[in-house]
Protein backbone atom coordinates (compact mmCIF):
# COMPACT_ATOMS: atom_id res chain seq x y z
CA UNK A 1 5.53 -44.99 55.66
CA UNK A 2 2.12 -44.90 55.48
CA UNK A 3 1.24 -41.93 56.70
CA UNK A 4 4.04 -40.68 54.38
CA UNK A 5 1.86 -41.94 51.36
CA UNK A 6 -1.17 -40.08 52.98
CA UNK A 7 0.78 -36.60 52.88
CA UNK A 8 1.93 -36.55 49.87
CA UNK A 9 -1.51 -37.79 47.92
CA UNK A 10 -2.68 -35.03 50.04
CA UNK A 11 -0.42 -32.45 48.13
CA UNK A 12 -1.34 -33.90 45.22
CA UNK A 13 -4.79 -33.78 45.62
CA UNK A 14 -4.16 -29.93 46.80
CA UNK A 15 -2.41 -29.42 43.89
CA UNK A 16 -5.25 -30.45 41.38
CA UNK A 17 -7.92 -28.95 42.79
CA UNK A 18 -5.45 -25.45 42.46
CA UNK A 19 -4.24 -26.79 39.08
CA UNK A 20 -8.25 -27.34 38.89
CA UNK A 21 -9.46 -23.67 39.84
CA UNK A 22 -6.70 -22.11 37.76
CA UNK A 23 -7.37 -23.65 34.91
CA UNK A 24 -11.42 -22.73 35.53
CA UNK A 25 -10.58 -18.87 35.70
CA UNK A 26 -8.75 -19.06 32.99
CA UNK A 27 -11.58 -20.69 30.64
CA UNK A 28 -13.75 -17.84 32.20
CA UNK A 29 -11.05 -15.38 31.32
CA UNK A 30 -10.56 -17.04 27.53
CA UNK A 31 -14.62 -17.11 26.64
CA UNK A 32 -14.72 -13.25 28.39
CA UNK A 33 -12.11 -12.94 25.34
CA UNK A 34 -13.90 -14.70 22.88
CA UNK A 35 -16.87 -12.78 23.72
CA UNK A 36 -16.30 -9.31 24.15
CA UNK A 37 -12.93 -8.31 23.68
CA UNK A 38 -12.60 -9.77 20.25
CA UNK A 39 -15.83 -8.29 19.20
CA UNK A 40 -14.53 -4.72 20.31
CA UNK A 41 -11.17 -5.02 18.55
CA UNK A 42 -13.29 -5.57 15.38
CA UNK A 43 -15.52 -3.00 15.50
CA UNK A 44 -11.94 -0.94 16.46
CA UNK A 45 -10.82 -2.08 13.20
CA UNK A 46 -13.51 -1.55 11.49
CA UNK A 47 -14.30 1.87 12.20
CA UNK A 48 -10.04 2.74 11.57
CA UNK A 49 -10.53 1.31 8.10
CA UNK A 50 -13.53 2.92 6.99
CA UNK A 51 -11.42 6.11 8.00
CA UNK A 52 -8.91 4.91 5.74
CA UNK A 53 -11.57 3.96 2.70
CA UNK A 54 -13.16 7.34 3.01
CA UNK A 55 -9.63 8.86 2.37
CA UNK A 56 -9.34 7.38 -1.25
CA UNK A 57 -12.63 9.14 -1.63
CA UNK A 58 -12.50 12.16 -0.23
CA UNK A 59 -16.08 14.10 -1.43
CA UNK A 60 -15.46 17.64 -2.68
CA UNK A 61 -17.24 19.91 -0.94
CA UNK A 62 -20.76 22.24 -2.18
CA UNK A 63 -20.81 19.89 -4.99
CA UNK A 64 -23.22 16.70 -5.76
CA UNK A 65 -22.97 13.24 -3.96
CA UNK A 66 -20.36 11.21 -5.60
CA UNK A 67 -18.09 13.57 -7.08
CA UNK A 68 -14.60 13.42 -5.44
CA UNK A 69 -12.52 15.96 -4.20
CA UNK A 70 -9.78 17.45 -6.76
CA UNK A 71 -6.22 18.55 -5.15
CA UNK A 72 -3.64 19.75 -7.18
CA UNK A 73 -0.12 19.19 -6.33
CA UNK A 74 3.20 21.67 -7.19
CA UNK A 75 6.26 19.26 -8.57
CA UNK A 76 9.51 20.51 -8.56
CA UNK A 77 11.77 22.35 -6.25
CA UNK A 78 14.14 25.57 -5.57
CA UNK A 79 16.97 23.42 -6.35
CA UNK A 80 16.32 22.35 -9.46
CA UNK A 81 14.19 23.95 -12.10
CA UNK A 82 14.67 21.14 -15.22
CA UNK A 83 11.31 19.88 -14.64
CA UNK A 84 8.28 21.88 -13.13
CA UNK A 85 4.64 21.24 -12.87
CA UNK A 86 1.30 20.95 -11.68
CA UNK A 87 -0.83 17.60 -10.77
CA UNK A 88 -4.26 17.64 -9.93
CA UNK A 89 -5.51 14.38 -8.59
CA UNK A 90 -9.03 13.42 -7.89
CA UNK A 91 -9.34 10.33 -5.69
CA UNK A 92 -7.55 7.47 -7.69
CA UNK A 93 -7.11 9.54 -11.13
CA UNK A 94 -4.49 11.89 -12.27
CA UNK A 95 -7.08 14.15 -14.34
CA UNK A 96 -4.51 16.80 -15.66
CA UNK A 97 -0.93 16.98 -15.67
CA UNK A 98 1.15 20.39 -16.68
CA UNK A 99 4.46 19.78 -17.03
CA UNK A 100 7.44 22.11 -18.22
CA UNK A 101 10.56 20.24 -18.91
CA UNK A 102 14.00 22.07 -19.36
CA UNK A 103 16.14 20.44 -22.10
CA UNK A 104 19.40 19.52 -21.36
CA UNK A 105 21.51 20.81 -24.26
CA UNK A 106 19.63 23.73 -25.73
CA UNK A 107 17.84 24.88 -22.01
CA UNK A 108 14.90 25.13 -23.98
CA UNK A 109 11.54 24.96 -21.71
CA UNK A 110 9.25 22.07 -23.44
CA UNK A 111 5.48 22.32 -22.46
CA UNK A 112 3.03 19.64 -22.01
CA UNK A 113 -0.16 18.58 -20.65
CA UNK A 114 -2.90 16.07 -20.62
CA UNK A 115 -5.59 16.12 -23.54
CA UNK A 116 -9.02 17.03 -22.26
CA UNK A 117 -10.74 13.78 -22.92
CA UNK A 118 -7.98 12.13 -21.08
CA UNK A 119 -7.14 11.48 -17.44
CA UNK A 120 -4.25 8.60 -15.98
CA UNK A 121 -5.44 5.89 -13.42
CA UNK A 122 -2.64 5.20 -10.82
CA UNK A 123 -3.36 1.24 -10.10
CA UNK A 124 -1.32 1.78 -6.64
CA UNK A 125 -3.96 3.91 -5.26
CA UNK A 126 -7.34 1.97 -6.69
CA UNK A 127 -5.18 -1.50 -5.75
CA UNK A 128 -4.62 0.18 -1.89
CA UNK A 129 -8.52 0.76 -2.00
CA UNK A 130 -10.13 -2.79 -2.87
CA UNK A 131 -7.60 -4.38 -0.18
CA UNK A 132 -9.26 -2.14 1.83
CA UNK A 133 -12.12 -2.46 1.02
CA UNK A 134 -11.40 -6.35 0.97
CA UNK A 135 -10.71 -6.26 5.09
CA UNK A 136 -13.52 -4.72 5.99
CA UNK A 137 -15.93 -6.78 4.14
CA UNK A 138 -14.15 -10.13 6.18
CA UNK A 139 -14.23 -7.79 9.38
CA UNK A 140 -18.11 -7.29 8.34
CA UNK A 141 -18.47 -11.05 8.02
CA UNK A 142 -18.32 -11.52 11.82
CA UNK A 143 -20.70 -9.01 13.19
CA UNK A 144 -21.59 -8.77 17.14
CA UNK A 145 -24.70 -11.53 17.00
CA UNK A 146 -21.51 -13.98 15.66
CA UNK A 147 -20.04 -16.00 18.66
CA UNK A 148 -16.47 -17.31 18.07
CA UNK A 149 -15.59 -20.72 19.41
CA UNK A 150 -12.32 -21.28 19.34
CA UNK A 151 -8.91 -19.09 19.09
CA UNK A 152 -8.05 -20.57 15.79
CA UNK A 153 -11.27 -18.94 14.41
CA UNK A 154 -10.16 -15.57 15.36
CA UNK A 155 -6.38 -16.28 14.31
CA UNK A 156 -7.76 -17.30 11.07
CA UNK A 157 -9.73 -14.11 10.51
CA UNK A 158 -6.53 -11.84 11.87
CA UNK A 159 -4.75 -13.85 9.19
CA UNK A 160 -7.08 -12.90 6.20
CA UNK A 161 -7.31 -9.31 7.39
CA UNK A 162 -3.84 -8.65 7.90
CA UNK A 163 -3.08 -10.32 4.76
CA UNK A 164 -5.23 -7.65 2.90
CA UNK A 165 -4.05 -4.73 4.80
CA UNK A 166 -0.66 -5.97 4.20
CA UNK A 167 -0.76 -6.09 0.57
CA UNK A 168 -2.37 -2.71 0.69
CA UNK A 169 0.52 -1.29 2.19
CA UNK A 170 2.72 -2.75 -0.11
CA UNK A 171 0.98 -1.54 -3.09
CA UNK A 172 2.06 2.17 -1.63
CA UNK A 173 5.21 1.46 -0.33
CA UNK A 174 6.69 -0.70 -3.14
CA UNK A 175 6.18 0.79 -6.82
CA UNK A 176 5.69 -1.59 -9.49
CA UNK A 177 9.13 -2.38 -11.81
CA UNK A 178 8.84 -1.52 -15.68
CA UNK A 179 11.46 -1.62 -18.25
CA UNK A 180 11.94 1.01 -20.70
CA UNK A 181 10.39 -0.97 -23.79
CA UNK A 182 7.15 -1.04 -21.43
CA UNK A 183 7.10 2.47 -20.33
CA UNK A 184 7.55 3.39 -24.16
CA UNK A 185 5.09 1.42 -24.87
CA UNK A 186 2.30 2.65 -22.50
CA UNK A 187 -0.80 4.49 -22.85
CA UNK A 188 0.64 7.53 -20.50
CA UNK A 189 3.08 8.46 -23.10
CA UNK A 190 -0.17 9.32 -25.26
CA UNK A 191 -2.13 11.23 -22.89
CA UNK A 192 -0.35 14.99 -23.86
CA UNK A 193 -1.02 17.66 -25.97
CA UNK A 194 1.40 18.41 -28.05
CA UNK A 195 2.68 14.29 -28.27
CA UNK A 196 5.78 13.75 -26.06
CA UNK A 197 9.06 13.66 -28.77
CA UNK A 198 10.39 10.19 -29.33
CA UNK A 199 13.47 11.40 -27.41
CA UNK A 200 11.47 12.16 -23.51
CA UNK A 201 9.39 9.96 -21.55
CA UNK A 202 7.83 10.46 -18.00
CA UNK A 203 6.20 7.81 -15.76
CA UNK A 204 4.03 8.48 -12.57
CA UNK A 205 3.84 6.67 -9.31
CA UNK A 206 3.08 6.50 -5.54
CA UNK A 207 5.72 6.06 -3.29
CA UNK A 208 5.07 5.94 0.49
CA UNK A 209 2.94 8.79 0.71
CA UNK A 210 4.68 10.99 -2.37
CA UNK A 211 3.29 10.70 -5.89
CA UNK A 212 6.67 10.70 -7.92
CA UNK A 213 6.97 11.81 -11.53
CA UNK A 214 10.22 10.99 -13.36
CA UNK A 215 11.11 12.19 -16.68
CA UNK A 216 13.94 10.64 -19.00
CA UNK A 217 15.51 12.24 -21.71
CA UNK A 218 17.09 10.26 -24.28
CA UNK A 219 19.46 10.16 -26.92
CA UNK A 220 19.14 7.74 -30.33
CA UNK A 221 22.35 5.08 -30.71
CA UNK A 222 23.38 5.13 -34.31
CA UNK A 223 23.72 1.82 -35.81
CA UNK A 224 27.69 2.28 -36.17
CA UNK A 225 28.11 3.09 -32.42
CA UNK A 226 31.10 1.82 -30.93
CA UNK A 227 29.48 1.30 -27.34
CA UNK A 228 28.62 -1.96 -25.84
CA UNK A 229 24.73 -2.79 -26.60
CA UNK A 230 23.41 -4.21 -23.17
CA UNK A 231 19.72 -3.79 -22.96
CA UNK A 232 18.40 -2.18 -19.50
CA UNK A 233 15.95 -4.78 -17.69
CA UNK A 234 13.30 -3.76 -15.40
CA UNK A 235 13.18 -1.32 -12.85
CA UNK A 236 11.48 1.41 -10.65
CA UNK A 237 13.84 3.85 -11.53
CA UNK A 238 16.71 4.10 -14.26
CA UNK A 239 19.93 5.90 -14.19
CA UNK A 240 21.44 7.27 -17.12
CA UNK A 241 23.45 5.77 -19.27
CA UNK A 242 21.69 2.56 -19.50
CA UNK A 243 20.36 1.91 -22.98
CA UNK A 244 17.37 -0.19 -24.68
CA UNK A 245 15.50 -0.88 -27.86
CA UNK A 246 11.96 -0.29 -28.94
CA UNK A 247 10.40 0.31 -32.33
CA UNK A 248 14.19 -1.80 -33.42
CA UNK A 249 15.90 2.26 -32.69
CA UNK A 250 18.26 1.58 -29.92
CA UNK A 251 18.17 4.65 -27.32
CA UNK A 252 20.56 5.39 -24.18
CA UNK A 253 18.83 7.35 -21.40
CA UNK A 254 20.92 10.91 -20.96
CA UNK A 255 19.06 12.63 -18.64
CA UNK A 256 16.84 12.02 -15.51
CA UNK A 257 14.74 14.10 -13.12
CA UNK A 258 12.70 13.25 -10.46
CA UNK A 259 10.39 15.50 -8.59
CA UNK A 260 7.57 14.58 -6.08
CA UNK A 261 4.82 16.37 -4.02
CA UNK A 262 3.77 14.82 -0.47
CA UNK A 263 0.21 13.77 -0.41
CA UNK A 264 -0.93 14.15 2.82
CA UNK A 265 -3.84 11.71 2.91
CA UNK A 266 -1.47 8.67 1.69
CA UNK A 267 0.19 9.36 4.77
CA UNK A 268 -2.66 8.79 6.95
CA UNK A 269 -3.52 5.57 5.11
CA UNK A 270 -0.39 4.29 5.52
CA UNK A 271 -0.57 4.90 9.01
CA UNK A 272 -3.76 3.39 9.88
CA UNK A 273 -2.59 0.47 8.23
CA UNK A 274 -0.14 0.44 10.75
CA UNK A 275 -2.48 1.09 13.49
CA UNK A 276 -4.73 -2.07 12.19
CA UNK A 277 -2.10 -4.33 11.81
CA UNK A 278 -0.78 -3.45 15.60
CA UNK A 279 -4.67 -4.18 16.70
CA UNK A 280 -4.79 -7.81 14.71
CA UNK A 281 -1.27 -8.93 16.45
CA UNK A 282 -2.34 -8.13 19.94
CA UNK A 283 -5.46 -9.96 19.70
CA UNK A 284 -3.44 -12.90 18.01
CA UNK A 285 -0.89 -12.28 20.87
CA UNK A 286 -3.25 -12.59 23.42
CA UNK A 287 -4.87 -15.71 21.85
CA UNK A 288 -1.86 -17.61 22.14
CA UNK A 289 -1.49 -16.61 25.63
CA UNK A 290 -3.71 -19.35 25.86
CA UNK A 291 -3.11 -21.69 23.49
CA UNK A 292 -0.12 -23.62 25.90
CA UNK A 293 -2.70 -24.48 28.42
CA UNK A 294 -5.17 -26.31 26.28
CA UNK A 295 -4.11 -26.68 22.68
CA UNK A 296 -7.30 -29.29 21.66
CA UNK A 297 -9.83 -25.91 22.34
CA UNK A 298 -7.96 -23.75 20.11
CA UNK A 299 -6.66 -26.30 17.25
């Protein structure tokens, strides 16, 4: 019996010292990674998303420091010739706009175009930017002299920067929702020479890595009208035949074209925000890989 008793504490014993070691190479392993590799996937990170910030400000070439690259961009298609046009965007600003719009009853060709003095911000794009711009200023935050001491630390960081670059994506992925009323109301339907007619509108956004124009064409309800008044609410894009009110004229939308032009340098932001946000979940992946074996290090 006793000798019994001697064997197994011997196992045991055997056991913790092995329980012991591992547990010693992994700490070794875990402050390696707290060290050095975390410090490299930043700098990764950090040297993806300054890629991605210099694309929202692309420099034009031969000319002086600061001023951005223009691009124009050809809307429309061989498809379908009721709306046609030219773009020319210059880092987050639409500066001019030509558009030729086909009317729907008469097939006569409307012209317009922006007024010199004026040029349209798209909020997508400059919103994209200062989360951008956001992440690497928390990535900066931690530079290699900066020793991290526990997981949570870094998981808490990953957090904030995949929070911004998150949002980011959003902002070019998911267009914001206006009603009619609103649109009416904005300052693009001002920017053109000659004035857009009470009975068109156009709006402009990013979507994924197009920039989208869509033009309405509308018809005036008369006050006698034996249709259903049901106000449209808000939305990215409206079909026709729903109807709304502004200026107390009630309108139905008759028409609507869409055209959009890929921009090819939305594309690669969007995919090095996909890059990034692969990089932060590895490292959080790998922290957790140790987070089972001694929970009161890392929270």
């Amino acid at each position: 019996m006793l000798e019994a008793e001697r064997s197994t504490l011997s196992e045991l014993a055997k056991m913790t010292a092995a329980s012991q070691a591992e547990r010693t190479v992994l700490e070794e392993e875990f402050n390696w990674l707290l060290k050095e590799e975390v410090h490299a996937v930043l700098k990764q990170l950090q040297d993806i998303l300054k890629e991605a910030s210099r694309r929202f400000s692309m420099p034009s070439p031969g000319l002086c420091e600061g001023q951005l690259k223009q691009e124009n961009f050809i809307l429309g298609s061989s498809t379908m010739d009721q709306v046609k046009g030219v773009l020319t965007l210059q880092g987050e600003a639409l500066t001019q706009a030509d558009i030729n719009i086909k009317v729907a009853k008469s097939s006569q060709v409307m012209h317009f175009a922006f007024r010199d003095d004026k040029q349209w911000k798209l909020q997508q794009i400059q919103d994209a930017r200062n989360h951008v711009n956001q992440a690497l200023q928390l990535l900066s935050s931690r530079d290699e002299s900066y020793t991290f001491k526990t997981g949570a630390e870094v998981n808490k960081l990953m957090d904030a920067v995949m929070l911004q670059l998150t949002r980011a994506r959003n902002r070019l992925t998911t267009p914001a929702s206006m009603t009619l009323p609103e649109l009416a109301a904005s300052g693009l339907m001002k920017m053109f020479t000659p004035p857009m007619p009470g009975d068109v509108m156009v709006n402009f956004y990013i979507n994924l890595s197009k920039l989208c124009l869509t033009v309405y064409q509308l018809h005036v309800l008369q006050p006698n009208t034996t249709k259903n008044f049901k106000s449209a609410g808000s939305s990215v894009l409206h079909n026709p035949g729903v109807m709304f009110e502004y200026n107390n004229t009630k309108f139905e939308v008759s028409h609507v074209h869409k055209v959009e032009c890929v921009v090819p340098w939305l594309n690669d932001t969007l995919v090095f925000f996909t890059i990034s946000l692969q990089l932060c979940q590895q490292l959080k992946d790998k922290i957790s890989v140790f987070s089972s074996f001694w929970n009161y290090r890392l929270f």
